[in-house]
Protein backbone atom coordinates (compact mmCIF):
# COMPACT_ATOMS: atom_id res chain seq x y z
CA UNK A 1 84.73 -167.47 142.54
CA UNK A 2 85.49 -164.61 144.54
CA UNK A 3 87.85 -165.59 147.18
CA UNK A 4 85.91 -164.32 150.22
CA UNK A 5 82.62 -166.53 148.69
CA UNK A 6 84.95 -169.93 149.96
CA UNK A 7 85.50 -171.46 152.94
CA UNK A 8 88.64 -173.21 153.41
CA UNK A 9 88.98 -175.78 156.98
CA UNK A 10 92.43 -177.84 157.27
CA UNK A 11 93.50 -179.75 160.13
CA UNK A 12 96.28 -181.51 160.90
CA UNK A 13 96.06 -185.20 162.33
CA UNK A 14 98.30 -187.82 162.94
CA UNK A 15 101.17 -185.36 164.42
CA UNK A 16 100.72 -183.35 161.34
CA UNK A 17 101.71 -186.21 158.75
CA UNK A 18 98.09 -186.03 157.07
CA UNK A 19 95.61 -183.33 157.22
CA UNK A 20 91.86 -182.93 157.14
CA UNK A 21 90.59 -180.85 153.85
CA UNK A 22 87.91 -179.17 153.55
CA UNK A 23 85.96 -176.66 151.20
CA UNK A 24 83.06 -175.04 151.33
CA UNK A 25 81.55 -172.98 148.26
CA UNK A 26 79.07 -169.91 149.20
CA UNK A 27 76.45 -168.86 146.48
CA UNK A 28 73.34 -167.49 145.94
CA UNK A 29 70.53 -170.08 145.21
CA UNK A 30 70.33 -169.78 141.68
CA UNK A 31 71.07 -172.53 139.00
CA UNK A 32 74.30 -170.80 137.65
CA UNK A 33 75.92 -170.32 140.87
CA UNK A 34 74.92 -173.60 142.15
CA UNK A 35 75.97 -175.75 138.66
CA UNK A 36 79.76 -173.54 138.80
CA UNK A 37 80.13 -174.33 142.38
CA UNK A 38 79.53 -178.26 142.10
CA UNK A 39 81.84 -178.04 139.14
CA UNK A 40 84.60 -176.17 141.54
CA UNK A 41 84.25 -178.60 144.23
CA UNK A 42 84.70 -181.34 141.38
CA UNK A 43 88.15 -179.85 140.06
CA UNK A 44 88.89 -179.59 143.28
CA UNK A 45 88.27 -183.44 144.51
CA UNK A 46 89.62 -184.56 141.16
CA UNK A 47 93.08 -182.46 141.99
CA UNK A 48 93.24 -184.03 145.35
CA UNK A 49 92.57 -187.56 143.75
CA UNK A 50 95.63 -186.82 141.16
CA UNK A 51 97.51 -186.59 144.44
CA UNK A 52 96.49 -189.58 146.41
CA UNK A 53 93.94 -187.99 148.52
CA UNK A 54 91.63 -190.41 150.98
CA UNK A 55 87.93 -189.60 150.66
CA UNK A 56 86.45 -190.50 153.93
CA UNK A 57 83.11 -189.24 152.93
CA UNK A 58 81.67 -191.79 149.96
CA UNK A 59 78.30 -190.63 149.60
CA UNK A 60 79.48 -187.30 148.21
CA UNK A 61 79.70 -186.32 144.64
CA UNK A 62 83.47 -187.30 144.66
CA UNK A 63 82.07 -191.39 145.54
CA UNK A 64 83.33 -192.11 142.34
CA UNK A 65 87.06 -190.98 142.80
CA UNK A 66 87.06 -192.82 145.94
CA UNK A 67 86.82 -196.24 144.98
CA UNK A 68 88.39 -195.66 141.35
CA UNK A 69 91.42 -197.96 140.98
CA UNK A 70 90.71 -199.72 144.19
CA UNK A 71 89.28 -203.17 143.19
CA UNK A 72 89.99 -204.37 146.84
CA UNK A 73 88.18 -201.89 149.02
CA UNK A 74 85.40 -202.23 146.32
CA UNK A 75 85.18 -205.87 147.07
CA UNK A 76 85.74 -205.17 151.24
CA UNK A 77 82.67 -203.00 151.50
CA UNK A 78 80.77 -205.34 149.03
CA UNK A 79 80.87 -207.56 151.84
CA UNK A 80 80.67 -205.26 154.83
CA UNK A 81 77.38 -203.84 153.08
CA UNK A 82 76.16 -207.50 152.39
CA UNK A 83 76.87 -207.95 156.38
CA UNK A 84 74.64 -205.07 157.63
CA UNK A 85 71.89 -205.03 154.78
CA UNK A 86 71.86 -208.23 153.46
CA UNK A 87 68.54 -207.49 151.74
CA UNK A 88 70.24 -204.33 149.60
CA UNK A 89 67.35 -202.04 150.47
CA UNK A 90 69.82 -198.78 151.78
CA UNK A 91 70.62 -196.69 148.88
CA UNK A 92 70.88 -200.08 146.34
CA UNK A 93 72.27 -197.81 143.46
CA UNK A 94 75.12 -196.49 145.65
CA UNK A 95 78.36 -196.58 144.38
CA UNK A 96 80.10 -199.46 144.10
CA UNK A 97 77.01 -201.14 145.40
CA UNK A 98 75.20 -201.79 142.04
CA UNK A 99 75.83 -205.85 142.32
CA UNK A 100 75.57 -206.57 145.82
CA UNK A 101 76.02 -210.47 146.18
């Protein structure tokens, strides 16, 4: 991608001992552009996995990375979800959700 075609937000938090990340991909609507930029932001969340990154946002494309080799928070919002929709009915195939108990 063409450098001026992404969007790049950081900011600082915490007294600047963590930061917020954020990147945004511009294309055109077409099924190339759109399929290379979900791939970019992938490489990208998968590189800021590598390096310990918090995902704060779990129903994105990167839900996966979040809860990957975190049995505990896994189990946490199990329960927290079983709490506040006991009945499973929001978004029952959401990740980490599958067996809701």
């Amino acid at each position: 991608f063409d450098r001026s075609s992404i969007g790049i937000y950081i900011q600082p938090q915490l007294g600047g001992r963590i930061a917020h990340f954020e990147a945004v991909v511009f294309c055109r609507d077409e099924k190339d552009s759109l399929e290379r930029a979900r791939s970019f932001i992938r490489v990208l969340a998968e590189a800021a996995h590598e390096r310990g990154a918090y995902f704060s946002r779990l129903a994105a494309p990167w839900a996966d990375l979040a809860f990957a080799g975190k049995p505990l928070l896994n189990q946490v919002m199990r329960r927290v979800r079983h709490i506040f929709d006991p009945a499973g009915t929001l978004n029952p195939a959401g990740s980490c959700f599958e067996e809701v108990s």
